[in-house]
C-alpha atoms as a PDB file:
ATOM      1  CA  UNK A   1      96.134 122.772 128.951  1.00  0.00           C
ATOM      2  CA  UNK A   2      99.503 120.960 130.110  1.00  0.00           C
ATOM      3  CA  UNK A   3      97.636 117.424 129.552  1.00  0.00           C
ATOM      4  CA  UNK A   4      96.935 118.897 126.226  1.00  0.00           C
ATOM      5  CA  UNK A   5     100.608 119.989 125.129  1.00  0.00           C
ATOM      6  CA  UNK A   6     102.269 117.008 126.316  1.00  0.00           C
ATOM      7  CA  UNK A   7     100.121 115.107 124.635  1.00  0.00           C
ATOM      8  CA  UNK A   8     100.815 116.712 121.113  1.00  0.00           C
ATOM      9  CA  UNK A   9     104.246 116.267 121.955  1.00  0.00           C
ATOM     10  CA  UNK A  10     104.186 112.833 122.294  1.00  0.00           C
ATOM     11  CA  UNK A  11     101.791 112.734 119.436  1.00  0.00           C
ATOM     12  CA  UNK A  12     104.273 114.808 117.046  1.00  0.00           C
ATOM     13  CA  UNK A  13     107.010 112.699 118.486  1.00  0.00           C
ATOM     14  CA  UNK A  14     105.338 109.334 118.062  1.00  0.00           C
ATOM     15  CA  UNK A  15     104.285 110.133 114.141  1.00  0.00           C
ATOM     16  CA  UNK A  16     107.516 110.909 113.358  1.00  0.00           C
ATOM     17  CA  UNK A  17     108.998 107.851 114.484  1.00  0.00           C
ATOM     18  CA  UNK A  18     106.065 105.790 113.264  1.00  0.00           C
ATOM     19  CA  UNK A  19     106.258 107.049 109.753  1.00  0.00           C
ATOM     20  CA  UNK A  20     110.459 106.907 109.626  1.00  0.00           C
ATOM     21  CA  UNK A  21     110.351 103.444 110.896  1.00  0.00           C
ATOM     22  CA  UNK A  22     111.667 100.459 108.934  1.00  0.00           C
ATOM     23  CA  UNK A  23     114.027 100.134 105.947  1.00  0.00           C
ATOM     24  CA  UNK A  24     112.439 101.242 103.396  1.00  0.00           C
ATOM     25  CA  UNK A  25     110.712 103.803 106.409  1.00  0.00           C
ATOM     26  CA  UNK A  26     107.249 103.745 105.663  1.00  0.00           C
ATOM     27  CA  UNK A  27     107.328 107.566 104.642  1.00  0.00           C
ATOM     28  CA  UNK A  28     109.199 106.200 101.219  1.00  0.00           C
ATOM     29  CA  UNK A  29     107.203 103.327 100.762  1.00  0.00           C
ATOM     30  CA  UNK A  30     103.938 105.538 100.825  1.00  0.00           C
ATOM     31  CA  UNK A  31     105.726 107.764  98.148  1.00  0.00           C
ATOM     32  CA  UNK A  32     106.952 104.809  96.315  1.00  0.00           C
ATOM     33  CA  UNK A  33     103.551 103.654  95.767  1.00  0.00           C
ATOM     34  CA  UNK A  34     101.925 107.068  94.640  1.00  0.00           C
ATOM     35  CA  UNK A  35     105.218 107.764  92.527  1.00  0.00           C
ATOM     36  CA  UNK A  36     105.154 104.241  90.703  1.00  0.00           C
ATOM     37  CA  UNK A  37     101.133 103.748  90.685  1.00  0.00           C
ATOM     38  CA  UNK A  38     100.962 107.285  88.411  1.00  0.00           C
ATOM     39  CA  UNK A  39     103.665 106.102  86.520  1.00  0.00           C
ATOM     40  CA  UNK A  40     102.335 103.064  84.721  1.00  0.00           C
ATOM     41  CA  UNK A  41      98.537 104.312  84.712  1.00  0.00           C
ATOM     42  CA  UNK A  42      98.884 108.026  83.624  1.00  0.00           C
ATOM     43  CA  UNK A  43     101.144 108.434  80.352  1.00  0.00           C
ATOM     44  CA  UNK A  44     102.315 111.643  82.046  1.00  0.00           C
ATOM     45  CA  UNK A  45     102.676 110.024  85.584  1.00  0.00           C
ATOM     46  CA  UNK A  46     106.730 109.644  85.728  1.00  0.00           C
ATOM     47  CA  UNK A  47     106.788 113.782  85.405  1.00  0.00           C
ATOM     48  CA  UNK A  48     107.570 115.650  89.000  1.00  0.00           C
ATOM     49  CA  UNK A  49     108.049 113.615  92.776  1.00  0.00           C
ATOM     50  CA  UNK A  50     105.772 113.081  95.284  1.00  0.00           C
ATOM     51  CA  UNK A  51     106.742 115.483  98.566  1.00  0.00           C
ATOM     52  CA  UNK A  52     105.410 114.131 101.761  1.00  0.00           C
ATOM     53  CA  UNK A  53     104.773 115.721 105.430  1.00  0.00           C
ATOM     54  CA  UNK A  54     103.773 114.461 108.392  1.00  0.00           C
ATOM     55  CA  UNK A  55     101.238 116.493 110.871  1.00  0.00           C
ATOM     56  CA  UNK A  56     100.564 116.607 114.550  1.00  0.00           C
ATOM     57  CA  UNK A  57      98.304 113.697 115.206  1.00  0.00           C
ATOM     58  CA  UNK A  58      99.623 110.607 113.431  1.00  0.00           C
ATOM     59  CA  UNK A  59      98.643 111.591 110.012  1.00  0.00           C
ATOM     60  CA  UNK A  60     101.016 112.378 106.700  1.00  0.00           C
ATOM     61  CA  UNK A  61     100.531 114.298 103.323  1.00  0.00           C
ATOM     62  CA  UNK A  62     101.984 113.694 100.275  1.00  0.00           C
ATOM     63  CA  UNK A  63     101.144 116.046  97.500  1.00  0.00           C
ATOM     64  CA  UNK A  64     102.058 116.066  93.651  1.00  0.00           C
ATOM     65  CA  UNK A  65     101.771 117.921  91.376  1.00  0.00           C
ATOM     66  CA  UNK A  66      99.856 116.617  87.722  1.00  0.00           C
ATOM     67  CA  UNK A  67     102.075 117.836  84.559  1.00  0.00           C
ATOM     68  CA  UNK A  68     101.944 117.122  80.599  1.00  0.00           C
ATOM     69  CA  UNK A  69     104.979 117.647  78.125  1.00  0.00           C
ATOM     70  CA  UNK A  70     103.901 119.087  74.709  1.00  0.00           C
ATOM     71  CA  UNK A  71     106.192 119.609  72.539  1.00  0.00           C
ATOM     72  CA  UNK A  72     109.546 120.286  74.622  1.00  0.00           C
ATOM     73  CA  UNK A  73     107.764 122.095  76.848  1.00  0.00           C
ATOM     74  CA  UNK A  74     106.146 120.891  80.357  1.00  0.00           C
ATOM     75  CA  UNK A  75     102.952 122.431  81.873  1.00  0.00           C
ATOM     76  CA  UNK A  76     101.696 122.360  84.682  1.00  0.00           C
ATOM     77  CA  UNK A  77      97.843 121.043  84.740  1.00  0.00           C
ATOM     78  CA  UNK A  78      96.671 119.987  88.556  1.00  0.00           C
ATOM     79  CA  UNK A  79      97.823 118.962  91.699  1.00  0.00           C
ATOM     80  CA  UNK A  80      97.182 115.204  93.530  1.00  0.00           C
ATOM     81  CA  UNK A  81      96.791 115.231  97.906  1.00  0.00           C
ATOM     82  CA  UNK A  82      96.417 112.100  99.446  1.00  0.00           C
ATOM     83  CA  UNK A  83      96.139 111.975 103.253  1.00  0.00           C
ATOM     84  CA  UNK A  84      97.450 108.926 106.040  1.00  0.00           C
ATOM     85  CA  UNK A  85      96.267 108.085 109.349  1.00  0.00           C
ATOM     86  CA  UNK A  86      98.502 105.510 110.516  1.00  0.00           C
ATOM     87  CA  UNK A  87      98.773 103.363 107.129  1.00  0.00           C
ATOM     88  CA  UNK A  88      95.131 104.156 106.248  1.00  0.00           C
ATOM     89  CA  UNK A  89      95.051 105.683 102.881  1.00  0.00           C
ATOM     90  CA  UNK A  90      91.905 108.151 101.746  1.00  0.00           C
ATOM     91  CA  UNK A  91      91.114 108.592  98.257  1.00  0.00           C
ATOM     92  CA  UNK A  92      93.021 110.945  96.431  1.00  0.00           C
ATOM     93  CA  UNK A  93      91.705 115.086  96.135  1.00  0.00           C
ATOM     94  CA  UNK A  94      92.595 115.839  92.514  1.00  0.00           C
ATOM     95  CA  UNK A  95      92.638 119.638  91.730  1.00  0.00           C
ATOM     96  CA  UNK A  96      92.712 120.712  88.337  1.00  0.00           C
ATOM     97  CA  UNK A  97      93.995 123.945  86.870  1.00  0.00           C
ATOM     98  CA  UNK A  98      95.719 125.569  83.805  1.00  0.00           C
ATOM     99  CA  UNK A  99      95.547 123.809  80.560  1.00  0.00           C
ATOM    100  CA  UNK A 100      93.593 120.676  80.504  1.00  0.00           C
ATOM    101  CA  UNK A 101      91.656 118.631  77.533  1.00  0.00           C
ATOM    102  CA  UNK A 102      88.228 118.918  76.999  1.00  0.00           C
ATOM    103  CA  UNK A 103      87.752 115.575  76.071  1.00  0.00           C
ATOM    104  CA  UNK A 104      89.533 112.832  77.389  1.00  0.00           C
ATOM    105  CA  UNK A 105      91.659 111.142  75.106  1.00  0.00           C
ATOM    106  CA  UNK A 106      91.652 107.416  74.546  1.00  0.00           C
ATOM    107  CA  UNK A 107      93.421 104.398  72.824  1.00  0.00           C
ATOM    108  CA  UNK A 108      91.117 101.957  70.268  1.00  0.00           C
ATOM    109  CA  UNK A 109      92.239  97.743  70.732  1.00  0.00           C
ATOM    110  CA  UNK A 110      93.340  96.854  67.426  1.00  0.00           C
ATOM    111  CA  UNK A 111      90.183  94.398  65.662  1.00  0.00           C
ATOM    112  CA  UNK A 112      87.462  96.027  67.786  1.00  0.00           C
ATOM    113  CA  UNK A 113      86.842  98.999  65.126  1.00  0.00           C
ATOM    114  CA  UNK A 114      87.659 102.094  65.347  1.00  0.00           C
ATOM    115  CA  UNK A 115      86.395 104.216  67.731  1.00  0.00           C
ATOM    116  CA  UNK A 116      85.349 106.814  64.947  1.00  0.00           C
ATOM    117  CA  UNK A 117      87.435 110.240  66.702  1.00  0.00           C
ATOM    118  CA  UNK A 118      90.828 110.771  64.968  1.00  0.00           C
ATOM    119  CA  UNK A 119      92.289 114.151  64.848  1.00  0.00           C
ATOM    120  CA  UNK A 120      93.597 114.023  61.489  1.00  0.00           C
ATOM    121  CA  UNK A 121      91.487 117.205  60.284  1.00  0.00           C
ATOM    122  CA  UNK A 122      92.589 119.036  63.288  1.00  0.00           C
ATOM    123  CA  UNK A 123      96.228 118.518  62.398  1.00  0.00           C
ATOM    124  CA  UNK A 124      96.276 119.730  59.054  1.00  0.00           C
ATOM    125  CA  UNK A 125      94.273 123.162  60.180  1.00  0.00           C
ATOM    126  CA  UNK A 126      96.872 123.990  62.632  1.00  0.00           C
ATOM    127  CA  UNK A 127      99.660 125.935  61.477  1.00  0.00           C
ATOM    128  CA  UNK A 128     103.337 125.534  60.844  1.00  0.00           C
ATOM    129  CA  UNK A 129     104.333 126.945  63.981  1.00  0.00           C
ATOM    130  CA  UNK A 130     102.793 124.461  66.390  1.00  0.00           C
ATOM    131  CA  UNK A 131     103.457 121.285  68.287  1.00  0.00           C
ATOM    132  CA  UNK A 132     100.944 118.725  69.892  1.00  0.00           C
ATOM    133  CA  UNK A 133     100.868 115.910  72.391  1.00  0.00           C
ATOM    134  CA  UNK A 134      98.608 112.684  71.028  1.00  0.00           C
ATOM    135  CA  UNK A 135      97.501 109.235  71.748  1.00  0.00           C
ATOM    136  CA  UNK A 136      97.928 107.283  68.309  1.00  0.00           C
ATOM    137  CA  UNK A 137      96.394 103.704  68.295  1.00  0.00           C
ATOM    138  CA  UNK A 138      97.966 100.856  66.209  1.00  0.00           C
ATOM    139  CA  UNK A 139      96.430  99.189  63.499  1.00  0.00           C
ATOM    140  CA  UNK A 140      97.622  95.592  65.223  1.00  0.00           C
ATOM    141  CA  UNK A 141      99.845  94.470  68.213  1.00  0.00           C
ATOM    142  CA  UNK A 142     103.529  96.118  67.995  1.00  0.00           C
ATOM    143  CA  UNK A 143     106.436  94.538  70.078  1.00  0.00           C
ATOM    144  CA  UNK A 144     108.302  97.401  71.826  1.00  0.00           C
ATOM    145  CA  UNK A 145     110.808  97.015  69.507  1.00  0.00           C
ATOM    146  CA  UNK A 146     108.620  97.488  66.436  1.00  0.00           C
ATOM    147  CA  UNK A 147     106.941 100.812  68.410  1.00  0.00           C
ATOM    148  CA  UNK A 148     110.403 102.194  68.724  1.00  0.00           C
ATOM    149  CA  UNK A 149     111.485 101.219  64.965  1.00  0.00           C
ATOM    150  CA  UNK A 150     108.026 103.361  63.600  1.00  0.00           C
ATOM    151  CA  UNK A 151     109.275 106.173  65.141  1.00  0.00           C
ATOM    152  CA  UNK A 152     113.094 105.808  64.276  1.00  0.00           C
ATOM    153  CA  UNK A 153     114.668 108.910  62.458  1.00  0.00           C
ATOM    154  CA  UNK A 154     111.145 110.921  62.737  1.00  0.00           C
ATOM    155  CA  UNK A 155     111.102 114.480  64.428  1.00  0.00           C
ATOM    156  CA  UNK A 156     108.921 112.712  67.363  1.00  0.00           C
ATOM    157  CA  UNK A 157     109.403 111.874  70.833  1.00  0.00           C
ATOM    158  CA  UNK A 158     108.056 108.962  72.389  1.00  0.00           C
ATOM    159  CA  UNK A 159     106.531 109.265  75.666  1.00  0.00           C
ATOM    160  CA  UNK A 160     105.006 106.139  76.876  1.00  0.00           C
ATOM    161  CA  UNK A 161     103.951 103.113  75.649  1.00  0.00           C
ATOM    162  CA  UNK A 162     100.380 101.158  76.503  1.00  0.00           C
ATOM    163  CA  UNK A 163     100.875  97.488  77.419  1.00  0.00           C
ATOM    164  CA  UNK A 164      98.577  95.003  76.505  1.00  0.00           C
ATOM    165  CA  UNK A 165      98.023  93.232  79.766  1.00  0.00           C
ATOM    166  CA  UNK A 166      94.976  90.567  78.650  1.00  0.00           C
ATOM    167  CA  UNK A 167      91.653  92.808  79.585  1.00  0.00           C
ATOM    168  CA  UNK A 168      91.491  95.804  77.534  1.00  0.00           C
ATOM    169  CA  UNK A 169      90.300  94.220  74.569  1.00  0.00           C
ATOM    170  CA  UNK A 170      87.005  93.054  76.798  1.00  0.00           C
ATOM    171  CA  UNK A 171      86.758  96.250  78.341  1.00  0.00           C
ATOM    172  CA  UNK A 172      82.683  97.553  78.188  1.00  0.00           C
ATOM    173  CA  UNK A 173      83.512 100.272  75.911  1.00  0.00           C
ATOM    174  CA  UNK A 174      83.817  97.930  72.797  1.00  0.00           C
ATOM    175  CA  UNK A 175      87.849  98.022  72.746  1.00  0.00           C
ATOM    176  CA  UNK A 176      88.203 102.149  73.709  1.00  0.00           C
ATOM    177  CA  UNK A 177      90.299 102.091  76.557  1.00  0.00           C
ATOM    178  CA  UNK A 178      90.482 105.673  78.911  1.00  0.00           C
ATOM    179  CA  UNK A 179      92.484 103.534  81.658  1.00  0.00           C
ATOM    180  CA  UNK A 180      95.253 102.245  80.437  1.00  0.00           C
ATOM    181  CA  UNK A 181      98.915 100.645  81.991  1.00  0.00           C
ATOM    182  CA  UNK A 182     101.703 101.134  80.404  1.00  0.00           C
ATOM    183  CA  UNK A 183     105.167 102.468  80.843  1.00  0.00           C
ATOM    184  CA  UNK A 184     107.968 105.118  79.975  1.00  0.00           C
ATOM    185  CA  UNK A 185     110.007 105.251  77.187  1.00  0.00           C
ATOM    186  CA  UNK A 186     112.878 104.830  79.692  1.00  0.00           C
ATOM    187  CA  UNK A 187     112.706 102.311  82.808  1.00  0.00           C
ATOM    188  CA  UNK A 188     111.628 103.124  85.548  1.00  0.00           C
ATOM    189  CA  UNK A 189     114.220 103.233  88.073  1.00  0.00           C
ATOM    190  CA  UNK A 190     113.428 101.752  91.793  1.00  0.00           C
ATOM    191  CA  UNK A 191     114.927 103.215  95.062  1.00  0.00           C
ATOM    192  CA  UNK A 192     117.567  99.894  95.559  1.00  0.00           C
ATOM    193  CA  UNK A 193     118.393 100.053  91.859  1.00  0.00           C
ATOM    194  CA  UNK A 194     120.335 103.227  92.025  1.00  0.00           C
ATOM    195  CA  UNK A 195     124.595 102.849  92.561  1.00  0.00           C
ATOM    196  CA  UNK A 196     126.039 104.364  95.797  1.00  0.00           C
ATOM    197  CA  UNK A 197     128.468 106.412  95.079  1.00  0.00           C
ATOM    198  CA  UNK A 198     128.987 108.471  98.341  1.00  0.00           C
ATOM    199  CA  UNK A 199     127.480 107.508 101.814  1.00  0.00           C
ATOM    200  CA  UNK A 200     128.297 109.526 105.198  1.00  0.00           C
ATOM    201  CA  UNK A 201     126.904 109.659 108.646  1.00  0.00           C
ATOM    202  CA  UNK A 202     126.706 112.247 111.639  1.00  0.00           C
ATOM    203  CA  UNK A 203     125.331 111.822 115.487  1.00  0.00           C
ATOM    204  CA  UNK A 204     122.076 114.253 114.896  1.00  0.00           C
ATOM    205  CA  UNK A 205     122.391 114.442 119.217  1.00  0.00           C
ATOM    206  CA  UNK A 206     118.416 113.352 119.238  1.00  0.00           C
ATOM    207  CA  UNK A 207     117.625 110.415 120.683  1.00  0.00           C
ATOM    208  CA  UNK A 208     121.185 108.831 119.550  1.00  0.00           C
ATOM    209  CA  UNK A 209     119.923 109.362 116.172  1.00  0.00           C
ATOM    210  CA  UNK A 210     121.991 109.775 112.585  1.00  0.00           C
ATOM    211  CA  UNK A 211     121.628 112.073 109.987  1.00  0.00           C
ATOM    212  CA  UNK A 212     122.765 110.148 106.817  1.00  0.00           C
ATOM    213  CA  UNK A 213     123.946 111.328 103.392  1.00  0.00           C
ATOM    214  CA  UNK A 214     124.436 109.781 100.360  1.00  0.00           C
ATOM    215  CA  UNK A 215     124.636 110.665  96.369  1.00  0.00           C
ATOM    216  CA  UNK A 216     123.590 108.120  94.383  1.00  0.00           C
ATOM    217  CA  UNK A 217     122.945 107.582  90.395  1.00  0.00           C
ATOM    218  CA  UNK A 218     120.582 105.304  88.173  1.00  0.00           C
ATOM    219  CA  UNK A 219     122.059 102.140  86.107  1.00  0.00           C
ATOM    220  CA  UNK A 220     123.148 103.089  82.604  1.00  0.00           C
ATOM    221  CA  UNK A 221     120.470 101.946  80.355  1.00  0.00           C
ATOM    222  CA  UNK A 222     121.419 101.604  76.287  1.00  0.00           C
ATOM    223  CA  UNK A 223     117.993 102.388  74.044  1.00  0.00           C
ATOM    224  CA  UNK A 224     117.067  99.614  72.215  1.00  0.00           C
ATOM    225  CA  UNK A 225     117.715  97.339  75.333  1.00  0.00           C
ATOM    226  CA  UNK A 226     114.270  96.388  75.827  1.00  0.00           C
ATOM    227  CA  UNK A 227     114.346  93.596  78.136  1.00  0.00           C
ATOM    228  CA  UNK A 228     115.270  96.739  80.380  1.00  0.00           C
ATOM    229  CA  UNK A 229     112.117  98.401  79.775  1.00  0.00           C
ATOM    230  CA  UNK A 230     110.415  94.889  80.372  1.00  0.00           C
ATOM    231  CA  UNK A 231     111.983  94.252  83.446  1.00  0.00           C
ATOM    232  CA  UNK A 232     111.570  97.174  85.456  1.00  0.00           C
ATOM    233  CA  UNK A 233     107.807  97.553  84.552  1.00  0.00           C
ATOM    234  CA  UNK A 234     107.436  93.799  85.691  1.00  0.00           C
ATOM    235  CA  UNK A 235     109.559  95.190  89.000  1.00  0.00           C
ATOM    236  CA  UNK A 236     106.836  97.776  89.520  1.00  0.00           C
ATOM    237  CA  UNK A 237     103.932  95.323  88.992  1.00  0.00           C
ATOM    238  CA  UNK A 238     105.193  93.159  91.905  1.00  0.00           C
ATOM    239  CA  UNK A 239     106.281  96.243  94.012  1.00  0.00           C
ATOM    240  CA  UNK A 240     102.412  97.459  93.786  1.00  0.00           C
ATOM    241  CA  UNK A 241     100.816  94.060  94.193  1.00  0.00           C
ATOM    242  CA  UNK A 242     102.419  94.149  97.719  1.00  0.00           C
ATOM    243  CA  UNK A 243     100.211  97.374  97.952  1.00  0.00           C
ATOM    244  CA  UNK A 244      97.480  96.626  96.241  1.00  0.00           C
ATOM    245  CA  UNK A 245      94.844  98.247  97.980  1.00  0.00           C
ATOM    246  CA  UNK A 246      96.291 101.686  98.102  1.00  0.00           C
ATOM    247  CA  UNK A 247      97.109 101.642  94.481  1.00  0.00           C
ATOM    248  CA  UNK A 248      93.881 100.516  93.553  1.00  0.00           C
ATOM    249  CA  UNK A 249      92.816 103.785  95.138  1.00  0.00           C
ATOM    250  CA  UNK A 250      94.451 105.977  93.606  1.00  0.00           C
ATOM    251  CA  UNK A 251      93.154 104.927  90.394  1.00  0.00           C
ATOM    252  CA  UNK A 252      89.693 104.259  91.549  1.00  0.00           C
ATOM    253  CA  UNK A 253      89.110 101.033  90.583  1.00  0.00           C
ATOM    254  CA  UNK A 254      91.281  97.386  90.544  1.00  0.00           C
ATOM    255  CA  UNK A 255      94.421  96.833  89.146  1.00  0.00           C
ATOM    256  CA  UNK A 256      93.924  93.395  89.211  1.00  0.00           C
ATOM    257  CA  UNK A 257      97.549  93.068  88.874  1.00  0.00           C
ATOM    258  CA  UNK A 258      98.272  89.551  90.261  1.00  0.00           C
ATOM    259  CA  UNK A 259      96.286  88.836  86.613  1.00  0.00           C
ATOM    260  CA  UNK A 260      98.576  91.448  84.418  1.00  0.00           C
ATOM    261  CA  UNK A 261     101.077  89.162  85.244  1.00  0.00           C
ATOM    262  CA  UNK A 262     100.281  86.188  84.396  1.00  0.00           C
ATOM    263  CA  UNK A 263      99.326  87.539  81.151  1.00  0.00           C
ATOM    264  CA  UNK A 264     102.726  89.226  80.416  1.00  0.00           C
ATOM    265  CA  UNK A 265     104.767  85.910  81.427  1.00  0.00           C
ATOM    266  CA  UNK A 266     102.723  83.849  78.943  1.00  0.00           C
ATOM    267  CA  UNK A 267     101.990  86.487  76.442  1.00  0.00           C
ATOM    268  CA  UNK A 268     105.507  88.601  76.415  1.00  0.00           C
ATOM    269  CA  UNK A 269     105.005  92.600  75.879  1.00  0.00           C
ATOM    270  CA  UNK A 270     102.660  94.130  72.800  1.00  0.00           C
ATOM    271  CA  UNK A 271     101.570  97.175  72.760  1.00  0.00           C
ATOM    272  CA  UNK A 272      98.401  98.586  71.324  1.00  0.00           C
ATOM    273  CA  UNK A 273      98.585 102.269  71.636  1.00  0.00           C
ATOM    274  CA  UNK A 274     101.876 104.760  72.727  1.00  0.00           C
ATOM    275  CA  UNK A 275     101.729 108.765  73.854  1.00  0.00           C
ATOM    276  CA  UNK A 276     103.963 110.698  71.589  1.00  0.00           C
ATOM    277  CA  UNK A 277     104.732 114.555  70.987  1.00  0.00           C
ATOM    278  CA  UNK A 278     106.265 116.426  68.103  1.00  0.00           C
ATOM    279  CA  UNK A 279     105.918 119.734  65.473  1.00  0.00           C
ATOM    280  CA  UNK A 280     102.442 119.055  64.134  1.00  0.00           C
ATOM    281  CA  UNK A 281     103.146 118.642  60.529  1.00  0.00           C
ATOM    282  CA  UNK A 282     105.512 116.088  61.658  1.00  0.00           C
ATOM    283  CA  UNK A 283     103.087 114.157  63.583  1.00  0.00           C
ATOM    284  CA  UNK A 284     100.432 114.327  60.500  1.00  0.00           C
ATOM    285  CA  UNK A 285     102.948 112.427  58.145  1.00  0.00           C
ATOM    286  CA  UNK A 286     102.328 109.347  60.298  1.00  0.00           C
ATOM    287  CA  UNK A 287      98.509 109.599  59.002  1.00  0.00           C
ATOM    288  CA  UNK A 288      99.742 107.479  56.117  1.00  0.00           C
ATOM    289  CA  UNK A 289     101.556 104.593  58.220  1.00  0.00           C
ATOM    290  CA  UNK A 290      99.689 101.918  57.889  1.00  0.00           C
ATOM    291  CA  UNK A 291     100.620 100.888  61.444  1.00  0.00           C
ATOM    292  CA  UNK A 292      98.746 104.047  62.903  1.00  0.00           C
ATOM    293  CA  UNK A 293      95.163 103.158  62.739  1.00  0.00           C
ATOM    294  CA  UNK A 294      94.130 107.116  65.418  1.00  0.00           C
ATOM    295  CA  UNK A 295      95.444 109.601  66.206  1.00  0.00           C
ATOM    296  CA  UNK A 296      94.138 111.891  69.689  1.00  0.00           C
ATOM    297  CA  UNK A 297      95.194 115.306  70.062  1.00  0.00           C
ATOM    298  CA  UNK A 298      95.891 116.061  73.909  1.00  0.00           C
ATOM    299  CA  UNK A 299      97.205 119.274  73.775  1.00  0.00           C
ATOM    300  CA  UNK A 300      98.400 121.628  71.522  1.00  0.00           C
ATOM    301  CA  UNK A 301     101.196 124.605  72.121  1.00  0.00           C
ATOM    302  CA  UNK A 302     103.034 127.048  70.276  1.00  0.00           C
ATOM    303  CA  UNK A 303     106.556 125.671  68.805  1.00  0.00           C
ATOM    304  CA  UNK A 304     108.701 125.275  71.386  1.00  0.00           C
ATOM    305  CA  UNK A 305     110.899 122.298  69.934  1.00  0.00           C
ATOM    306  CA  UNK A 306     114.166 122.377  70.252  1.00  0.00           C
ATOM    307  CA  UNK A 307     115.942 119.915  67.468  1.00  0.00           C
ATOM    308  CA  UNK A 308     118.512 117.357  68.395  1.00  0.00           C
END
C-alpha cells in the first residue's frame, strides 16, 4: 500500500509538470489545437473554450462544450471529451443533447448543380415571430469582400464564411460539401497576438515555483479590413499543420492542410458558401439575390433579436 501511494504521488506530481512544461506548456498547446481545429471546420466552432484537467496517471481531459447561435440567442447542443496519455491523443467522444438538426446541413460548389434541398418553402410557412440559422450557397465564387457587401445594411448577421481551399469542388458528393473550412466573421485571435497590459509574479513556495498574472486584450480589428481575416486564418493553417495528426482527429479524416495552402497563396480567398442568422422574413428576401443560389435551415427559434 505505501509502494502504491508514493507512487501516485510521484505520478500526480510528474503529470503535472509534464503537461505545464514548455512555453507555450503543452496543456495550452493541446487546447490551442482543439480550440482552433473547431474553429475553422465547424461554422459554430469559435463559440465557448476548451477547459482542460489533468488526472492521476499521466493523462489530461479537455472537454467543450458544442453550441449554435440562432437568432441572438446561443444554445447549447452537445458536449466534445478528448482524452491524453502523454501527447497521445484518442478520438474525440461527442455527446449530443438539446436541440440539434435532423438533417445535416450542407453547402452546394457553385457550377456543380444544385443539390436540389433549399428551404425556401419552409421560410415563408414560418411566422412573423421567428428567427433561423442557415447555410446559403452562392451562385459563383464571392471575394470576402463581396460576401460582406451582400449582406451590408440587411437585418442579418454573418457568422462564418466557407473558404474555397482547391478540393471541395472534387469532393465524391458531386460538389455538396458537409465538411467544410472556413472562418469567423472576425479573426481569430492567437494566444501571442493578444497586448500585455498588466503582468505580475509571486513565489507560489512549491518547488521555487511562480504563480503569474497577467490581463491581456486582442488587437483592434476595423471590419472591412480583410487582409485581417486572411491573415489570421492563414496563421491557424500553419499553427495546425505543426499538429497535424491530432487535428486530423478530431475531424475524422485529413486536413490535408500543407495543400490548402498552397491553394490559397496562388488562388487568394473565395468563398462559396457563408453561415448566417436573422428574423426569418428577413432571411427569405435574399431568395431573390441572384448571388444566393440555397438556402439550409439549421435551426429555427422564437424571436429573440435584438436590433442594433
Amino acid at each position: 500500500m505505501g509502494l502504491f501511494i508514493a507512487f501516485t504521488i510521484i505520478a500526480i506530481i510528474f503529470t503535472a509538470i509534464y503537461y505545464s512544461w514548455g512555453k507555450p506548456d503543452r496543456l495550452e498547446v493541446y487546447r490551442n489545437i482543439i480550440d482552433h481545429t473547431l474553429t475553422i471546420t465547424d461554422p459554430y466552432g469559435y463559440m465557448g473554450a476548451t477547459s482542460m484537467h489533468t488526472k492521476t496517471y499521466f493523462g489530461l481531459e479537455a472537454t467543450r462544450e458544442q453550441n449554435k447561435i440562432v437568432g441572438h440567442e446561443r444554445i447549447m447542443v452537445g458536449e466534445w471529451q478528448v482524452n491524453f496519455l502523454f501527447s497521445s491523443m484518442s478520438l474525440p467522444e461527442e455527446e449530443n443533447y438539446g436541440r440539434q438538426s435532423q438533417e445535416q446541413p450542407a453547402f452546394a460548389f457553385p457550377g456543380l448543380g444544385t443539390r436540389g434541398m433549399s428551404d425556401w418553402n419552409q421560410l415563408e410557412n414560418l411566422s412573423e415571430g421567428t428567427v433561423v440559422s442557415g447555410y446559403v450557397s452562392f451562385s459563383e465564387l464571392l471575394e470576402t469582400k463581396e460576401v460582406f457587401d451582400l449582406l451590408e445594411g440587411k437585418n442579418i448577421d454573418l457568422l462564418w464564411l466557407a473558404v474555397d481551399t482547391g478540393g471541395e469542388d472534387k469532393v465524391p458528393t458531386k460538389g455538396t460539401i458537409f465538411d467544410p473550412i472556413g472562418f469567423p466573421s472576425f479573426p481569430i485571435w492567437h494566444d501571442d497576438d493578444f497586448i500585455v497590459t498588466e503582468h505580475s509574479e509571486e513565489d507560489s513556495g512549491w518547488l521555487g515555483g511562480k504563480v503569474v498574472s497577467e490581463s491581456a486584450v486582442s488587437p483592434e480589428y476595423e471590419e472591412g479590413d480583410y487582409a485581417v481575416l486572411h491573415e489570421q486564418f492563414i496563421k491557424t493553417l500553419k499553427f495546425l499543420k505543426q499538429h497535424e495528426n491530432k487535428a486530423d482527429k478530431l475531424v475524422w479524416g485529413e486536413l490535408n492542410i500543407s495543400e490548402r495552402l498552397n491553394y490559397l497563396e496562388e488562388h487568394g480567398f473565395q468563398h462559396y458558401g457563408a453561415v448566417i442568422t436573422g428574423p426569418t422574413k428577413e432571411i427569405l428576401k435574399l431568395q431573390n439575390d441572384d448571388s444566393i443560389a440555397e438556402l439550409e435551415v439549421d435551426e429555427v427559434a422564437f424571436w429573440n433579436w435584438n436590433e442594433q
